[in-house]
PDB file of N, CA and C in Angstrom:
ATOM      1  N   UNK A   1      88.429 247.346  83.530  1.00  0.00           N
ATOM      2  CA  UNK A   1      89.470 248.239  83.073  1.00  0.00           C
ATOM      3  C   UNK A   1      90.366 247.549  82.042  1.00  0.00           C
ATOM      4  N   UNK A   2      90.505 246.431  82.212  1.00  0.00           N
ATOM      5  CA  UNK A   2      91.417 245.335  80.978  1.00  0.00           C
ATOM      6  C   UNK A   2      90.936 245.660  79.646  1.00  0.00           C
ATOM      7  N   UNK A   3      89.330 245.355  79.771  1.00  0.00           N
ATOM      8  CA  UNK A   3      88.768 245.386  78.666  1.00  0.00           C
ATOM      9  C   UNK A   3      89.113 245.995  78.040  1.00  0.00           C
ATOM     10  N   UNK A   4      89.687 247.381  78.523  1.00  0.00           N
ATOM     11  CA  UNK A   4      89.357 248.922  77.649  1.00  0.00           C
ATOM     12  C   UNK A   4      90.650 248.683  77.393  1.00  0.00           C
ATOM     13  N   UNK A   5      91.564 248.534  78.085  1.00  0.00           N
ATOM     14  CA  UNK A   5      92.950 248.472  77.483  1.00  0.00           C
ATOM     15  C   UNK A   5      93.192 247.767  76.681  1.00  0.00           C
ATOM     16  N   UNK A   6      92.320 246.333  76.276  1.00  0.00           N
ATOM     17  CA  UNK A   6      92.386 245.436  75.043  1.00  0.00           C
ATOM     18  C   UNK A   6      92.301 245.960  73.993  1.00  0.00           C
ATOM     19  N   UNK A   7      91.346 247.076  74.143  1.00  0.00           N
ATOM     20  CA  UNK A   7      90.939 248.221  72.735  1.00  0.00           C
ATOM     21  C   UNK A   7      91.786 248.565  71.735  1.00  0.00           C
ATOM     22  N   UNK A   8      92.487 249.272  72.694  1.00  0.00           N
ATOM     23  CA  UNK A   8      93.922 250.366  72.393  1.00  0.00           C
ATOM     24  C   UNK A   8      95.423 249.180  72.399  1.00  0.00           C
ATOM     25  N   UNK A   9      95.758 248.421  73.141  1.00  0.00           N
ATOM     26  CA  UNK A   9      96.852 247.672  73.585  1.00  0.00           C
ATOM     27  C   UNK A   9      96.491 246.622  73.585  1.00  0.00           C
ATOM     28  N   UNK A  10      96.256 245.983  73.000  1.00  0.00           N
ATOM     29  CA  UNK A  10      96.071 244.064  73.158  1.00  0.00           C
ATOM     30  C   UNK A  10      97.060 243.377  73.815  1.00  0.00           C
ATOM     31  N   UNK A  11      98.722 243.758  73.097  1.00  0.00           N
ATOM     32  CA  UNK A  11      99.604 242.767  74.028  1.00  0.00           C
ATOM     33  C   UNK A  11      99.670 243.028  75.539  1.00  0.00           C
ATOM     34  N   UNK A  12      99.587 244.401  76.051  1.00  0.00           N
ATOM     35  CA  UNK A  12      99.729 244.822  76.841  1.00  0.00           C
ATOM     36  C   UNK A  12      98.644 244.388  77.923  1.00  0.00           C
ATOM     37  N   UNK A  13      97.550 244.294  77.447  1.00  0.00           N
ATOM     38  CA  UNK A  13      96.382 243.729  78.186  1.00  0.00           C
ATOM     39  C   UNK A  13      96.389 242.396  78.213  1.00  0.00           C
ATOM     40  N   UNK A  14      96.751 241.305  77.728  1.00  0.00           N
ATOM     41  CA  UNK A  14      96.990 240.125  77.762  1.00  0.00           C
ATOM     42  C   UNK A  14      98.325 239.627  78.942  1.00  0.00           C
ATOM     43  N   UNK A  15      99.743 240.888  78.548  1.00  0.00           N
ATOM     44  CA  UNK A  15     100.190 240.306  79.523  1.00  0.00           C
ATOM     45  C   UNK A  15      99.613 240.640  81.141  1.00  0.00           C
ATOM     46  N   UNK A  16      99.042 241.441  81.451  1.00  0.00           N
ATOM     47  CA  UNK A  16      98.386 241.889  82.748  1.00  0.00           C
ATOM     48  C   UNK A  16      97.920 241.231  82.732  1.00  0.00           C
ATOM     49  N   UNK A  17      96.650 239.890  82.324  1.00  0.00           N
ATOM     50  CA  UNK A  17      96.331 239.030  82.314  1.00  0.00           C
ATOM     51  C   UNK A  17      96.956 237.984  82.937  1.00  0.00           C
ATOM     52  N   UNK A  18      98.419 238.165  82.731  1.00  0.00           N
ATOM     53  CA  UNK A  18      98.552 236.824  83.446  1.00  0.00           C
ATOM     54  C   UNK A  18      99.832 236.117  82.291  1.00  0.00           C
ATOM     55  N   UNK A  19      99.537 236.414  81.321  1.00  0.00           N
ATOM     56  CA  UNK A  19     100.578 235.936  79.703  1.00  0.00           C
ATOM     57  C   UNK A  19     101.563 236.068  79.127  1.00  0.00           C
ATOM     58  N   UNK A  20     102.504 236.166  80.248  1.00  0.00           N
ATOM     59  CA  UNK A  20     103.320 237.151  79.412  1.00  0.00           C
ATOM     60  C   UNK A  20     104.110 236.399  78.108  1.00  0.00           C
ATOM     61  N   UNK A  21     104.490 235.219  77.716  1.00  0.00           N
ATOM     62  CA  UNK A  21     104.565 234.647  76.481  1.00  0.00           C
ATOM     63  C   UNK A  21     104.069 235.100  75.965  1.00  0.00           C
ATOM     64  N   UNK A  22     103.008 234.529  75.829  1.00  0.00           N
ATOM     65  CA  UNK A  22     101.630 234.692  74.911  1.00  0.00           C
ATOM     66  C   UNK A  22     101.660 236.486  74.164  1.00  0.00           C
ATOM     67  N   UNK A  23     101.872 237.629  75.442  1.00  0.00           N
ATOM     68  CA  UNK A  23     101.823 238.942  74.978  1.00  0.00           C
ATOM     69  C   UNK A  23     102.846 239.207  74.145  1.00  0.00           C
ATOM     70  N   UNK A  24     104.018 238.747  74.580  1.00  0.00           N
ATOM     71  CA  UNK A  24     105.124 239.000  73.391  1.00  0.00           C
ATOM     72  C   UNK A  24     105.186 238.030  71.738  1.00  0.00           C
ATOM     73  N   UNK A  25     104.697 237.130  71.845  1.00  0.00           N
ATOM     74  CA  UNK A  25     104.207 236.350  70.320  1.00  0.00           C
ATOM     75  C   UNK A  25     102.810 237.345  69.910  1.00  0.00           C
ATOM     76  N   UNK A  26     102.318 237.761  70.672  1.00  0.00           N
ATOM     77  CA  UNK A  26     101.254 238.921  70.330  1.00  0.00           C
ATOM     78  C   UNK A  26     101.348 239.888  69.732  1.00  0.00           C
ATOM     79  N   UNK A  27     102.656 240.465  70.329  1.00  0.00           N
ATOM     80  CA  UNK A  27     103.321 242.011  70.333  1.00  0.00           C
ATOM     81  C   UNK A  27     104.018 241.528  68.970  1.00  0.00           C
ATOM     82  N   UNK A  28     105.190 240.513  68.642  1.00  0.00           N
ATOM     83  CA  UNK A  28     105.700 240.277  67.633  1.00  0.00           C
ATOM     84  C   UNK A  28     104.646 240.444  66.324  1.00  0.00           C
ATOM     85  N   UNK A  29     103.444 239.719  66.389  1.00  0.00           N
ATOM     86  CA  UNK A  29     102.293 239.901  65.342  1.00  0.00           C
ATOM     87  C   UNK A  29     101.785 240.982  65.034  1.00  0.00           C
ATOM     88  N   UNK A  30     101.343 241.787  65.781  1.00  0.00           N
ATOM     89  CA  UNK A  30     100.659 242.962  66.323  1.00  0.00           C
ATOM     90  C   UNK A  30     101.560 243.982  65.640  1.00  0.00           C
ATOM     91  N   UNK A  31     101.714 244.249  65.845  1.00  0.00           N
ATOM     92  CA  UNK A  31     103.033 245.558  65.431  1.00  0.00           C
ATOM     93  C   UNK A  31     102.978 245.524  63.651  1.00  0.00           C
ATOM     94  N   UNK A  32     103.490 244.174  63.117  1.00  0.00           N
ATOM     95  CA  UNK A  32     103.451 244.618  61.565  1.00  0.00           C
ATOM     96  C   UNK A  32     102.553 244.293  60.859  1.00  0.00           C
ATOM     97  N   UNK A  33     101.082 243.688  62.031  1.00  0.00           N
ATOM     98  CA  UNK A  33      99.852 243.513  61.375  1.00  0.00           C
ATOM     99  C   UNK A  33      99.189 245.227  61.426  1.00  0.00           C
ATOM    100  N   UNK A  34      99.322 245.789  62.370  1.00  0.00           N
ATOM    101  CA  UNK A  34      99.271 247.018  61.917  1.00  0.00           C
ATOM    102  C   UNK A  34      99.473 248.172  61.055  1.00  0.00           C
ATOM    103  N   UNK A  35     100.936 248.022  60.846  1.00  0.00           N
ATOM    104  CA  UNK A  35     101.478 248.142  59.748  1.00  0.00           C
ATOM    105  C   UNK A  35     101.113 248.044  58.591  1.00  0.00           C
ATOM    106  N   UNK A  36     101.002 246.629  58.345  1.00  0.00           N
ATOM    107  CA  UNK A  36     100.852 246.213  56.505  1.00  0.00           C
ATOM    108  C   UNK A  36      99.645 246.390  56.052  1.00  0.00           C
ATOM    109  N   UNK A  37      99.058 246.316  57.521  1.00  0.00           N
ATOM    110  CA  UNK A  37      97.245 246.464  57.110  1.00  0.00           C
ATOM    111  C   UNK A  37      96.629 247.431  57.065  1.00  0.00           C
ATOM    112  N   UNK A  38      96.842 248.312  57.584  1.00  0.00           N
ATOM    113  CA  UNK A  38      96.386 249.882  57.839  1.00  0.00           C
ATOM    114  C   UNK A  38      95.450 249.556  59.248  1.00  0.00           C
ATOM    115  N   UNK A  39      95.668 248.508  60.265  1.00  0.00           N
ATOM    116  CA  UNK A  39      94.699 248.037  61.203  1.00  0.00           C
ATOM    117  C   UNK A  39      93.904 247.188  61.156  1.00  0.00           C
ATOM    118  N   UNK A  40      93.879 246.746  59.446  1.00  0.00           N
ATOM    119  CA  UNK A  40      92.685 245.652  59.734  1.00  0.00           C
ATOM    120  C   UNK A  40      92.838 244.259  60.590  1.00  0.00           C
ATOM    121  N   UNK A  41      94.039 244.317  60.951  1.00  0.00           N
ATOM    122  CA  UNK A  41      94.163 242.983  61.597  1.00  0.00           C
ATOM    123  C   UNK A  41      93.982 243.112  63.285  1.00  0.00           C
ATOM    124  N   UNK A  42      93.599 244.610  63.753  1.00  0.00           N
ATOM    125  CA  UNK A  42      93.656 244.863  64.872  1.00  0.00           C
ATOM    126  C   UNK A  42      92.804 244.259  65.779  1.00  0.00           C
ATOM    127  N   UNK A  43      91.191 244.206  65.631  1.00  0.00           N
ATOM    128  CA  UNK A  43      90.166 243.379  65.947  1.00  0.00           C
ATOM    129  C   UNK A  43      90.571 242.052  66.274  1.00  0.00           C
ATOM    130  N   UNK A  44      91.161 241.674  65.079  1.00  0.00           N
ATOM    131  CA  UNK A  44      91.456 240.446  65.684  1.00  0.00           C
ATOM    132  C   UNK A  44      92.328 239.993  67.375  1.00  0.00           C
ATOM    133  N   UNK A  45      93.247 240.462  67.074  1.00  0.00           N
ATOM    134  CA  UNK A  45      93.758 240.490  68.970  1.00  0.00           C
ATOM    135  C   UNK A  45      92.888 240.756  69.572  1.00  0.00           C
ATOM    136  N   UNK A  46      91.709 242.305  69.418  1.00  0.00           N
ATOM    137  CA  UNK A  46      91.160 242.669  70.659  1.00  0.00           C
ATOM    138  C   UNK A  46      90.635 241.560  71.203  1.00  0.00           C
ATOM    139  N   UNK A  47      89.663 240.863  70.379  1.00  0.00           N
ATOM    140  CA  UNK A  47      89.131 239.499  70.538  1.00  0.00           C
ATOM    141  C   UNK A  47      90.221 238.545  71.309  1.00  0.00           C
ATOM    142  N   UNK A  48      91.319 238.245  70.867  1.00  0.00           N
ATOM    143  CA  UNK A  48      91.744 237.475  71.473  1.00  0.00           C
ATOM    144  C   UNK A  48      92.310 237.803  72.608  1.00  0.00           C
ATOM    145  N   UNK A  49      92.367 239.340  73.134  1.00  0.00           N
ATOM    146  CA  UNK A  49      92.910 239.701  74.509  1.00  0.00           C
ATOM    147  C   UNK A  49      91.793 239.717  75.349  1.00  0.00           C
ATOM    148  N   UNK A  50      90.438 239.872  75.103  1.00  0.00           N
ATOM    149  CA  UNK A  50      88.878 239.965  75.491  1.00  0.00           C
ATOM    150  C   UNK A  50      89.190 238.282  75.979  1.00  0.00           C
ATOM    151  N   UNK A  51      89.331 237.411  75.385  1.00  0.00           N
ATOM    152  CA  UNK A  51      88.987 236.184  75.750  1.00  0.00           C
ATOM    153  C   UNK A  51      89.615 235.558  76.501  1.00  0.00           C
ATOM    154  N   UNK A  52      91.178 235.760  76.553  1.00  0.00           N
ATOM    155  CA  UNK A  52      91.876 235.211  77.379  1.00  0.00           C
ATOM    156  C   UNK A  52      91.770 236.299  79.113  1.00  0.00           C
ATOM    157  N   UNK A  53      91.239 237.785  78.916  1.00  0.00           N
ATOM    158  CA  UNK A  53      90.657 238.355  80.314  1.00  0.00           C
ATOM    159  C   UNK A  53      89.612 237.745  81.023  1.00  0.00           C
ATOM    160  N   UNK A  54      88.511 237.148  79.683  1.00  0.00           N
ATOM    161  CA  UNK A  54      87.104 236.138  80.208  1.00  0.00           C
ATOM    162  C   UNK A  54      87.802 235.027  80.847  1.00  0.00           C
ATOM    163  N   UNK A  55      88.750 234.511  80.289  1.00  0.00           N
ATOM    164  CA  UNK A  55      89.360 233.033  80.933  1.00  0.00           C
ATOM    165  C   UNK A  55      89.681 233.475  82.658  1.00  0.00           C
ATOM    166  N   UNK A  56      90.562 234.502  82.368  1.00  0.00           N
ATOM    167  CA  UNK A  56      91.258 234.316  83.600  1.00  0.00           C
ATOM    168  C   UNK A  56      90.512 234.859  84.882  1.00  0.00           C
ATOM    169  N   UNK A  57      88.902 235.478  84.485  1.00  0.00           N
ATOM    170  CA  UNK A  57      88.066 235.834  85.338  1.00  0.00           C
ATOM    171  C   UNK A  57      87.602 234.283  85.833  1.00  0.00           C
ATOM    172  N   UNK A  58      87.026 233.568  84.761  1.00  0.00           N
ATOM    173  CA  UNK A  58      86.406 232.246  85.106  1.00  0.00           C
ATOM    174  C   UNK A  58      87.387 231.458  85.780  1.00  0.00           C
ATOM    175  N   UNK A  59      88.516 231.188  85.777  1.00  0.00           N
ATOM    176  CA  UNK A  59      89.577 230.514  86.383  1.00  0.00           C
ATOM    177  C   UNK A  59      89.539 230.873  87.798  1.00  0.00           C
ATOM    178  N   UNK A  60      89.503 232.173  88.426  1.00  0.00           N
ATOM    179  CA  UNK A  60      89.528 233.058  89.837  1.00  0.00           C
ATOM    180  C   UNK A  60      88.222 232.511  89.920  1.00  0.00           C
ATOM    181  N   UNK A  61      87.178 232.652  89.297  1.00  0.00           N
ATOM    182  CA  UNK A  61      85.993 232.416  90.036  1.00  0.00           C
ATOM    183  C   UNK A  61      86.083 230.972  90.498  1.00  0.00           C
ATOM    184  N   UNK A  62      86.586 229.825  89.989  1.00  0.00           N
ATOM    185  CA  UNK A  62      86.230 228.537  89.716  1.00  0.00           C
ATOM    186  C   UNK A  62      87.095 228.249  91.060  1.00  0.00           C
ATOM    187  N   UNK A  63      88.592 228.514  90.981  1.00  0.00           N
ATOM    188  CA  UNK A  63      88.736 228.517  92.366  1.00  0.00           C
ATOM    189  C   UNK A  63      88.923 229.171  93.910  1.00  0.00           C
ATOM    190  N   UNK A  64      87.634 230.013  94.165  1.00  0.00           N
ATOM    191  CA  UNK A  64      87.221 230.714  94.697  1.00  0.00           C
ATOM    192  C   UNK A  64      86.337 229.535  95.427  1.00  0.00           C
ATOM    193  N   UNK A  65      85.376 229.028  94.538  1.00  0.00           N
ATOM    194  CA  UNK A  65      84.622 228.385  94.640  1.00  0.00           C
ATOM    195  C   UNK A  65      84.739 226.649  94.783  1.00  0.00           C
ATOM    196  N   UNK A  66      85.947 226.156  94.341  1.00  0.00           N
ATOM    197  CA  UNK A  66      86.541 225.243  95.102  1.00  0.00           C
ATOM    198  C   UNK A  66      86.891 225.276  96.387  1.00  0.00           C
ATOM    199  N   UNK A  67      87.030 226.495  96.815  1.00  0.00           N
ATOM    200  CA  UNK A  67      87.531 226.504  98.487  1.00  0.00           C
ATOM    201  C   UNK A  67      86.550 225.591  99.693  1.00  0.00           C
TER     202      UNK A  67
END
């Protein structure tokens, strides 16, 4: 379900992640990369909200599996 919200909302999906720094230096970018670009800069977050959701899956798994 993150995923999909990375789509549409990147900062927003990053901070549910776990980020919330990170989502607001996101959100600060995000907003007038939209803007100036007509979106082209949008992809870029999705990617980076996609990756930091992959992290924080592998992190739960890793210590899951330390137990």
């Amino acid at each position: 379900m993150n995923y999909l919200l990375a789509l549409l909302l990147p900062p927003l999906s990053i901070l549910l992640a776990g980020r919330p720094f990170l989502a607001v230096v996101v959100f600060l970018f995000w907003v007038p990369a939209i803007i100036f670009s007509g979106g082209l800069g949008h992809p870029i977050f999705v990617l980076l909200a996609w990756i930091i959701i992959w992290q924080r899956q592998e992190d739960r798994r890793a210590r899951r599996y330390d137990r």
